[in-house]
PDB file of N, CA and C in Angstrom:
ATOM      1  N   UNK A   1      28.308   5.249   5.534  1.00  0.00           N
ATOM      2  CA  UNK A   1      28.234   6.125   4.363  1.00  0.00           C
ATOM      3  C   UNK A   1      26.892   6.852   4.339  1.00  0.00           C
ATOM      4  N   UNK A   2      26.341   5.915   4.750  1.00  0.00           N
ATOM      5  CA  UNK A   2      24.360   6.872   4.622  1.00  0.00           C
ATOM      6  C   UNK A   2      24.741   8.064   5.414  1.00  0.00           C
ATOM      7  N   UNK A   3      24.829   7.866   6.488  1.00  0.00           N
ATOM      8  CA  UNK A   3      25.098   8.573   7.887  1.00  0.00           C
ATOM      9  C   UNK A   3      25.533   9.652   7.940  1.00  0.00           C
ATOM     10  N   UNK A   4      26.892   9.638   6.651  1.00  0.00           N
ATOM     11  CA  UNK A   4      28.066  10.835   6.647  1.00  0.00           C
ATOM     12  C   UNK A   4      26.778  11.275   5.396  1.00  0.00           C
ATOM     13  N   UNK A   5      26.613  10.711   4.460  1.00  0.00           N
ATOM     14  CA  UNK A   5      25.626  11.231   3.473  1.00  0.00           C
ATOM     15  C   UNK A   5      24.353  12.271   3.834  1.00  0.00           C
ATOM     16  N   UNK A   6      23.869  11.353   5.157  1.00  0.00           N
ATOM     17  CA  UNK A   6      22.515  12.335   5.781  1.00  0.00           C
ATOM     18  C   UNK A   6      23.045  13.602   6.755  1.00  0.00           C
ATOM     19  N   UNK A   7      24.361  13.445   7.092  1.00  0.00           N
ATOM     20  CA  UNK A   7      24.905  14.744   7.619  1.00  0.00           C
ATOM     21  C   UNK A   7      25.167  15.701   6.897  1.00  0.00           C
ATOM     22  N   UNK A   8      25.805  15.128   5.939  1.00  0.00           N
ATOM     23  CA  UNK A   8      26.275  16.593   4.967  1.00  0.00           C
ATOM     24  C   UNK A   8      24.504  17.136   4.158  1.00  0.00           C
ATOM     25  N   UNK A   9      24.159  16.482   3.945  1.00  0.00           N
ATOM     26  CA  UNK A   9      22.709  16.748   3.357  1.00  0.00           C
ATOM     27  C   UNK A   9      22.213  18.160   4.404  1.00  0.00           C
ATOM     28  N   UNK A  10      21.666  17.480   5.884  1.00  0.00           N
ATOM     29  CA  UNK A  10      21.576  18.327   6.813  1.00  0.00           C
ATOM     30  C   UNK A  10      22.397  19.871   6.920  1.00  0.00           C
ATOM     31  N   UNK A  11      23.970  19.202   6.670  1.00  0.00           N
ATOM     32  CA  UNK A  11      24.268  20.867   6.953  1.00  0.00           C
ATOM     33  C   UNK A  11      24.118  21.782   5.559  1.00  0.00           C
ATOM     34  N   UNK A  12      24.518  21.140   4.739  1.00  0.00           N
ATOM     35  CA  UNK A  12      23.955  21.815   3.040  1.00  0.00           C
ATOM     36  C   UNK A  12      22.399  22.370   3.336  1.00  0.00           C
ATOM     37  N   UNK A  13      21.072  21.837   3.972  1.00  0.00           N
ATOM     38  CA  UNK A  13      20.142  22.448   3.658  1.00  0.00           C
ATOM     39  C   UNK A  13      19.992  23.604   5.313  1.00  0.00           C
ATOM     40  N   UNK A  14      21.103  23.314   5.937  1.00  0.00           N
ATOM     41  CA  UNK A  14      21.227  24.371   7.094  1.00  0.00           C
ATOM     42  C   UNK A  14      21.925  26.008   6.585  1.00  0.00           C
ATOM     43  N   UNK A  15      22.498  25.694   5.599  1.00  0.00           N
ATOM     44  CA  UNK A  15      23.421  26.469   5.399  1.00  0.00           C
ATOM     45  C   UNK A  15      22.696  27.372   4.118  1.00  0.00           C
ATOM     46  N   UNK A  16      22.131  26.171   3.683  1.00  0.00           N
ATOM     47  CA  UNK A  16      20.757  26.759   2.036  1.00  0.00           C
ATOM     48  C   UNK A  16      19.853  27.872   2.978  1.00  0.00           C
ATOM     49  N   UNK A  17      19.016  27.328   3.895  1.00  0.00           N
ATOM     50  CA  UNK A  17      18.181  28.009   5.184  1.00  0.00           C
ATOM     51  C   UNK A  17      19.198  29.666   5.568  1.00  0.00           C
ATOM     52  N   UNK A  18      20.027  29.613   5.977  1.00  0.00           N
ATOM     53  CA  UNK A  18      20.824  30.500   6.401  1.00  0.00           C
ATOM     54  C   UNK A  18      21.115  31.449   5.822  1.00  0.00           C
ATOM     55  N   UNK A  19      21.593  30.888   3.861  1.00  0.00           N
ATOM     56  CA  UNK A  19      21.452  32.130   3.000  1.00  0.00           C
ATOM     57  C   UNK A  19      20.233  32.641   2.842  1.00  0.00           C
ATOM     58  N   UNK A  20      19.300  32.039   2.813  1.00  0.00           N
ATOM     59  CA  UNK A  20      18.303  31.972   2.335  1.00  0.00           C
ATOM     60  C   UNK A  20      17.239  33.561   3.594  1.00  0.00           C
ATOM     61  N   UNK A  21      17.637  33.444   4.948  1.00  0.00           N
ATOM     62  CA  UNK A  21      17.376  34.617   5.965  1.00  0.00           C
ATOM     63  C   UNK A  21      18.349  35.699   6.093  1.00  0.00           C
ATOM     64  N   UNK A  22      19.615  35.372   5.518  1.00  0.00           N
ATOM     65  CA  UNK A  22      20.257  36.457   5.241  1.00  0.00           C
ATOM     66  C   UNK A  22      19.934  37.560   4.334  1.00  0.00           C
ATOM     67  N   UNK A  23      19.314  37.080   3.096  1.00  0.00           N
ATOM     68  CA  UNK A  23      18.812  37.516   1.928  1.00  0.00           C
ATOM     69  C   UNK A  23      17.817  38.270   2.424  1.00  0.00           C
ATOM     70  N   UNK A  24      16.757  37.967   3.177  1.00  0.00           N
ATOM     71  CA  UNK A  24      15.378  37.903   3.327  1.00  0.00           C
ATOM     72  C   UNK A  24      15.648  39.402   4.125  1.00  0.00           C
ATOM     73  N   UNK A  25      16.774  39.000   5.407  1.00  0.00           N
ATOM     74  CA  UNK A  25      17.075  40.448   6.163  1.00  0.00           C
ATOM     75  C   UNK A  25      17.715  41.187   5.348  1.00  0.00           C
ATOM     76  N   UNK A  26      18.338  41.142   4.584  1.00  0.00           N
ATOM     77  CA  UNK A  26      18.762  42.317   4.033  1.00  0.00           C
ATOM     78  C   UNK A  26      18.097  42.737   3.128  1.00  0.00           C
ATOM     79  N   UNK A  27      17.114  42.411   2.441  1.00  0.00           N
ATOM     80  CA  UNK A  27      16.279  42.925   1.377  1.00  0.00           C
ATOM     81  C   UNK A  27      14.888  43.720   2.157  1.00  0.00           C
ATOM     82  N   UNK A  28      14.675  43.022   3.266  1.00  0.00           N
ATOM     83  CA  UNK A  28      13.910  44.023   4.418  1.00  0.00           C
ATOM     84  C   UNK A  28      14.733  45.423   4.929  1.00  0.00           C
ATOM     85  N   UNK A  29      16.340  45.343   4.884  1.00  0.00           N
ATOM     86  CA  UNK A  29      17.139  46.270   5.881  1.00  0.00           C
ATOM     87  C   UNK A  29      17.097  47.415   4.269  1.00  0.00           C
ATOM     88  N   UNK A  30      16.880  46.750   3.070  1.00  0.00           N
ATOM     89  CA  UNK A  30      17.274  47.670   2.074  1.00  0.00           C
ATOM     90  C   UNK A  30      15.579  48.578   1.739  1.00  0.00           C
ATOM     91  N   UNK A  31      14.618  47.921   1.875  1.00  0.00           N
ATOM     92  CA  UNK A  31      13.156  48.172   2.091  1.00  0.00           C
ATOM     93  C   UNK A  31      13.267  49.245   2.792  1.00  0.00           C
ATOM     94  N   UNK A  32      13.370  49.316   4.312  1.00  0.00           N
ATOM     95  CA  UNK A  32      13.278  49.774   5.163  1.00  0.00           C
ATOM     96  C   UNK A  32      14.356  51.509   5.057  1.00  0.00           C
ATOM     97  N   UNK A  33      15.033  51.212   4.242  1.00  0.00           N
ATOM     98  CA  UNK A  33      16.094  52.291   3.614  1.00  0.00           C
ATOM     99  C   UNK A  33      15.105  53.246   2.813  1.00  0.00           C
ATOM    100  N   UNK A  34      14.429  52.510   1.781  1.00  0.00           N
ATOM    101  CA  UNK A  34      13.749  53.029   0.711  1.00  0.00           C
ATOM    102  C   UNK A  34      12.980  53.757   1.289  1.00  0.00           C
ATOM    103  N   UNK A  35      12.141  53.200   2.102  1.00  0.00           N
ATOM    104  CA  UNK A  35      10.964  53.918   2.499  1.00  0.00           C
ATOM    105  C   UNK A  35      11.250  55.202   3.291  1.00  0.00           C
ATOM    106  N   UNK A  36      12.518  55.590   3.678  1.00  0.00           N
ATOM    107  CA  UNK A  36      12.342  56.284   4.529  1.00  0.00           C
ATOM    108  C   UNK A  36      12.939  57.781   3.377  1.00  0.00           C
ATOM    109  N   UNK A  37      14.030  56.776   3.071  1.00  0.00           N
ATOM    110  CA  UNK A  37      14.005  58.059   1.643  1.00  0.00           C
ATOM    111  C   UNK A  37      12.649  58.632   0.909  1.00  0.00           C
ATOM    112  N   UNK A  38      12.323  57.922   0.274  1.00  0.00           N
ATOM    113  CA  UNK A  38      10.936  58.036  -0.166  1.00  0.00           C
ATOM    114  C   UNK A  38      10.020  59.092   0.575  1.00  0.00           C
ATOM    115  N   UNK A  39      10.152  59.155   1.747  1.00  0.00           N
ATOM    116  CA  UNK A  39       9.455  59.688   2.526  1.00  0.00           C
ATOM    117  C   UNK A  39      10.298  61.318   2.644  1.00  0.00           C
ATOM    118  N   UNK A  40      11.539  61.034   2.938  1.00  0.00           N
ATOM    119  CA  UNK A  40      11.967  62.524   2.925  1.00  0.00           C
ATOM    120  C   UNK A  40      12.143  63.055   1.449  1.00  0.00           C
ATOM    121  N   UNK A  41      12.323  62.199   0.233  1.00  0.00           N
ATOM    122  CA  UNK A  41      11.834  63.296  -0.970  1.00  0.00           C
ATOM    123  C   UNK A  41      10.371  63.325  -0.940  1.00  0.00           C
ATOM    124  N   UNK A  42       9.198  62.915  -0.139  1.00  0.00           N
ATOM    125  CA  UNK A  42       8.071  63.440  -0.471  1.00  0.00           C
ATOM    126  C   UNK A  42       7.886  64.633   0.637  1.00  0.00           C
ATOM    127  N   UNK A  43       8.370  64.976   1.559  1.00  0.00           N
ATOM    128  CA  UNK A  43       8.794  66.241   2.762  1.00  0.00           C
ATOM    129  C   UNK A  43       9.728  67.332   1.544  1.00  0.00           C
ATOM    130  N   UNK A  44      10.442  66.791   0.614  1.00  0.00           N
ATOM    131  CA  UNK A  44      10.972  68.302   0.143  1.00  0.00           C
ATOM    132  C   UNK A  44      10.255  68.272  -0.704  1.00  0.00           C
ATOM    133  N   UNK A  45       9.770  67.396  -1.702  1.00  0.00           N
ATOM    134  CA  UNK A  45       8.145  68.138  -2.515  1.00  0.00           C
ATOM    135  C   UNK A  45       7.407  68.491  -2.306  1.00  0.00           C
ATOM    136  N   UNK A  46       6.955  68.435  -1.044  1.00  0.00           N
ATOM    137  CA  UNK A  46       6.070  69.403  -0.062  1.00  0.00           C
ATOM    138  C   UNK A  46       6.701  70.494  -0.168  1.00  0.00           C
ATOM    139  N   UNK A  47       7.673  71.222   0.892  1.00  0.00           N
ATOM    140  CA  UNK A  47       8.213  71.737   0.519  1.00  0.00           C
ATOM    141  C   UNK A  47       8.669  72.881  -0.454  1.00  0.00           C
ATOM    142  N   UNK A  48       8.723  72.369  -1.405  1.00  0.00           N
ATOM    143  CA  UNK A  48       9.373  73.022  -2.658  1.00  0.00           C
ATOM    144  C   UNK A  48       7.485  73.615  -3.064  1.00  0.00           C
ATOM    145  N   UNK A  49       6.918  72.467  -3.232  1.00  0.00           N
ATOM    146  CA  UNK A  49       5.741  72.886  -3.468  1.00  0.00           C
ATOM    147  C   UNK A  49       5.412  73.938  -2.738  1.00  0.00           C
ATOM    148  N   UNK A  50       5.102  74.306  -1.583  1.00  0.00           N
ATOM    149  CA  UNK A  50       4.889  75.171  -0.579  1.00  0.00           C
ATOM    150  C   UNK A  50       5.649  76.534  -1.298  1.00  0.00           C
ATOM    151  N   UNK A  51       6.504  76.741  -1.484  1.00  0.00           N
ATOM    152  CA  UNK A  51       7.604  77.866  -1.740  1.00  0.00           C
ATOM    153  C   UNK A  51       7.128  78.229  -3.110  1.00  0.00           C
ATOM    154  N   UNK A  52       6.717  77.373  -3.958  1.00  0.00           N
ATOM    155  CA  UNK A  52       6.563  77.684  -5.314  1.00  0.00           C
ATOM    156  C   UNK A  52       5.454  78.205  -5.258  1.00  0.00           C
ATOM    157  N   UNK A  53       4.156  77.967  -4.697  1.00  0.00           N
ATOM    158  CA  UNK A  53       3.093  78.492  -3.687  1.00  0.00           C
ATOM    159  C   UNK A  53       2.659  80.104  -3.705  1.00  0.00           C
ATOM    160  N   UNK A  54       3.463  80.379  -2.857  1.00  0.00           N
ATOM    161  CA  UNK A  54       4.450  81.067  -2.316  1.00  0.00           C
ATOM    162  C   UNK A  54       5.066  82.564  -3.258  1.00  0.00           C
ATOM    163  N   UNK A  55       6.036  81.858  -3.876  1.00  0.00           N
ATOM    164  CA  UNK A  55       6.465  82.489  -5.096  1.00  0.00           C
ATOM    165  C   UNK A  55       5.406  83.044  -6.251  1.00  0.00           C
ATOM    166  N   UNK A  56       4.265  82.111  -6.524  1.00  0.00           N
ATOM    167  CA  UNK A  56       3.288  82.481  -7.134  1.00  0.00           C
ATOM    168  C   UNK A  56       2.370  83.609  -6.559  1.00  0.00           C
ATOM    169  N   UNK A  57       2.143  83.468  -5.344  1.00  0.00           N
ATOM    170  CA  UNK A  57       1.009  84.593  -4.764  1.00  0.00           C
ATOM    171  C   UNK A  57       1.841  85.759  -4.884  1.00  0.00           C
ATOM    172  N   UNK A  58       3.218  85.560  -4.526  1.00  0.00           N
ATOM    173  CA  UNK A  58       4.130  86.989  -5.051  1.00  0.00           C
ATOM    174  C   UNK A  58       4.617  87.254  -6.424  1.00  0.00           C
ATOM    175  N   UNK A  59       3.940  86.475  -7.169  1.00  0.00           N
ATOM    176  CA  UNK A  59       4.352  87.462  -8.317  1.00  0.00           C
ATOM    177  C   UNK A  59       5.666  86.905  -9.325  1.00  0.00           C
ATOM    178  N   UNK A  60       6.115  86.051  -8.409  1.00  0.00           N
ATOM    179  CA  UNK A  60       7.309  85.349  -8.413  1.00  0.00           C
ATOM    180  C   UNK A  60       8.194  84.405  -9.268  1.00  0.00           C
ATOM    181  N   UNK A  61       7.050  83.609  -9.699  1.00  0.00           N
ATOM    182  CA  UNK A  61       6.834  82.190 -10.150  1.00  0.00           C
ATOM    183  C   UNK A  61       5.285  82.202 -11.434  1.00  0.00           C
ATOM    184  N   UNK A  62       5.838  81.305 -11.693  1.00  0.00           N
ATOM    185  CA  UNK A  62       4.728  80.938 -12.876  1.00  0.00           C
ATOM    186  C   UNK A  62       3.811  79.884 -12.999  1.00  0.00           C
ATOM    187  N   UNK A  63       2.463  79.769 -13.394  1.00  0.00           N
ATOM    188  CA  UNK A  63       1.811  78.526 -13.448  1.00  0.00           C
ATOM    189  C   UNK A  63       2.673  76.825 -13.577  1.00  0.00           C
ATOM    190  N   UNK A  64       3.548  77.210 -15.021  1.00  0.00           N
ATOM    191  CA  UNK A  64       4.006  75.937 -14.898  1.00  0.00           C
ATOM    192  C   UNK A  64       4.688  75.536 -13.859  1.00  0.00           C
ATOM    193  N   UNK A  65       5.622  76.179 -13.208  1.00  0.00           N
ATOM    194  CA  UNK A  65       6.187  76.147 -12.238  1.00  0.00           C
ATOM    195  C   UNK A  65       5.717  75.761 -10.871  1.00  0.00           C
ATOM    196  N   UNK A  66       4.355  75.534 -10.906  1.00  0.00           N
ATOM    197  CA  UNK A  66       3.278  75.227  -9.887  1.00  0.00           C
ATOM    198  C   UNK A  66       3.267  74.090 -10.620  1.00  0.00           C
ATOM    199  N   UNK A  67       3.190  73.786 -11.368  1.00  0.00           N
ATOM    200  CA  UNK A  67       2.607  72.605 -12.054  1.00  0.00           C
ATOM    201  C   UNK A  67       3.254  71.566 -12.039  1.00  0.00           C
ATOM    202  N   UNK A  68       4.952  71.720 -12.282  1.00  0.00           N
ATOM    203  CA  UNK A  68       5.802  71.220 -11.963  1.00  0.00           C
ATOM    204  C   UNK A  68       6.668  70.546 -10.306  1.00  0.00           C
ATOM    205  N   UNK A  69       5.912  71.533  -9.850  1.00  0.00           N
ATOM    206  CA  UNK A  69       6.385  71.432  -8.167  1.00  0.00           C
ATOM    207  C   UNK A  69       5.137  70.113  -7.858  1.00  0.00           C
ATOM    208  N   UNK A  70       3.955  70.217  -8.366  1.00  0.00           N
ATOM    209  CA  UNK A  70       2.350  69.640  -7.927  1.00  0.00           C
ATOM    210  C   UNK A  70       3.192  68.392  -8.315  1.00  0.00           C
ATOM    211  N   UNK A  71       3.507  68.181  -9.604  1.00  0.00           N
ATOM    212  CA  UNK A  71       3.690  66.797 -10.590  1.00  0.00           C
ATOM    213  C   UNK A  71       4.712  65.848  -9.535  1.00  0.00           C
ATOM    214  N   UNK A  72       5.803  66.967  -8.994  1.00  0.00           N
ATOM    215  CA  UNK A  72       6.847  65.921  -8.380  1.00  0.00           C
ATOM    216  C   UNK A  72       6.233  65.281  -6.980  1.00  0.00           C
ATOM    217  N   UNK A  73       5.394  66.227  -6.267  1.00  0.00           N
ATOM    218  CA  UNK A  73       5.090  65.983  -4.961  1.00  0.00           C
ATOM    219  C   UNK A  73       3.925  65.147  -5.123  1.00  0.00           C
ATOM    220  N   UNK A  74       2.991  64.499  -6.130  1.00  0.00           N
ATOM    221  CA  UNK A  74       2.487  63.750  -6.579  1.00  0.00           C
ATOM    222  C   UNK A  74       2.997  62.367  -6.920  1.00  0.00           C
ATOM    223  N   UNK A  75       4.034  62.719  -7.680  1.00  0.00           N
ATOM    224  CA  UNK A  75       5.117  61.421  -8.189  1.00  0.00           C
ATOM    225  C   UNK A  75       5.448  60.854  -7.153  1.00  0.00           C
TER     226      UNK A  75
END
Protein backbone atom coordinates (compact mmCIF):
# COMPACT_ATOMS: atom_id res chain seq x y z
CA UNK A 1 0.00 0.00 0.00
CA UNK A 2 2.90 2.56 0.83
CA UNK A 3 4.41 1.63 -2.47
CA UNK A 4 1.18 2.05 -4.67
CA UNK A 5 0.73 5.27 -2.31
CA UNK A 6 4.44 6.61 -3.14
CA UNK A 7 3.71 5.92 -6.86
CA UNK A 8 0.71 7.68 -7.37
CA UNK A 9 2.17 10.60 -5.22
CA UNK A 10 5.18 10.56 -7.80
CA UNK A 11 3.06 10.63 -10.83
CA UNK A 12 0.51 13.38 -9.33
CA UNK A 13 3.62 15.65 -8.62
CA UNK A 14 4.98 14.58 -12.33
CA UNK A 15 2.01 15.56 -13.86
CA UNK A 16 1.61 18.93 -11.22
CA UNK A 17 5.49 19.65 -12.82
CA UNK A 18 4.15 19.18 -16.38
CA UNK A 19 1.19 21.58 -16.03
CA UNK A 20 3.03 23.60 -14.31
CA UNK A 21 5.90 24.05 -17.86
CA UNK A 22 3.13 23.98 -19.98
CA UNK A 23 1.79 27.15 -18.44
CA UNK A 24 5.19 28.65 -18.12
CA UNK A 25 5.63 27.95 -22.20
CA UNK A 26 2.76 29.28 -23.13
CA UNK A 27 2.67 32.41 -21.18
CA UNK A 28 6.34 32.96 -22.69
CA UNK A 29 4.77 31.87 -26.43
CA UNK A 30 1.92 34.61 -25.49
CA UNK A 31 4.86 37.27 -24.25
CA UNK A 32 6.70 36.72 -27.14
CA UNK A 33 3.33 37.54 -29.30
CA UNK A 34 2.97 40.80 -27.38
CA UNK A 35 6.10 42.07 -27.90
CA UNK A 36 6.24 41.83 -31.30
CA UNK A 37 2.88 43.49 -31.74
CA UNK A 38 3.86 46.12 -29.54
CA UNK A 39 6.60 46.70 -31.63
CA UNK A 40 4.75 46.94 -34.95
CA UNK A 41 2.11 49.46 -33.40
CA UNK A 42 5.15 51.44 -32.28
CA UNK A 43 6.54 51.26 -36.39
CA UNK A 44 2.96 52.68 -37.39
CA UNK A 45 3.20 55.50 -34.73
CA UNK A 46 6.24 56.28 -36.17
CA UNK A 47 4.84 56.31 -39.07
CA UNK A 48 1.69 58.07 -38.79
CA UNK A 49 3.78 60.45 -36.82
CA UNK A 50 6.12 60.99 -39.74
CA UNK A 51 3.08 61.80 -42.20
CA UNK A 52 1.41 64.05 -39.75
CA UNK A 53 4.94 65.74 -39.85
CA UNK A 54 4.63 65.97 -43.04
CA UNK A 55 1.12 67.15 -43.42
CA UNK A 56 2.02 69.96 -41.07
CA UNK A 57 5.06 71.46 -43.01
CA UNK A 58 2.36 71.40 -45.88
CA UNK A 59 -0.09 73.21 -44.58
CA UNK A 60 -2.06 70.19 -44.11
CA UNK A 61 -2.57 69.26 -40.64
CA UNK A 62 -2.78 70.99 -37.41
CA UNK A 63 -0.81 71.35 -34.15
CA UNK A 64 -3.11 69.12 -32.31
CA UNK A 65 -2.89 66.70 -34.75
CA UNK A 66 0.92 66.58 -34.17
CA UNK A 67 0.20 66.32 -30.79
CA UNK A 68 -1.89 63.55 -31.06
CA UNK A 69 0.26 61.47 -33.48
CA UNK A 70 3.52 62.46 -30.67
CA UNK A 71 1.04 61.16 -27.66
CA UNK A 72 0.36 57.70 -29.43
CA UNK A 73 3.96 57.03 -30.61
CA UNK A 74 4.98 57.85 -27.05
CA UNK A 75 2.22 55.63 -25.49
Amino acid sequence: IQQRTADLMLKNAEQTALAEFEKAALQYRTSLSMIALQEESKSIALENLTIITERLKQGQANSLEVRQAQVSYEG
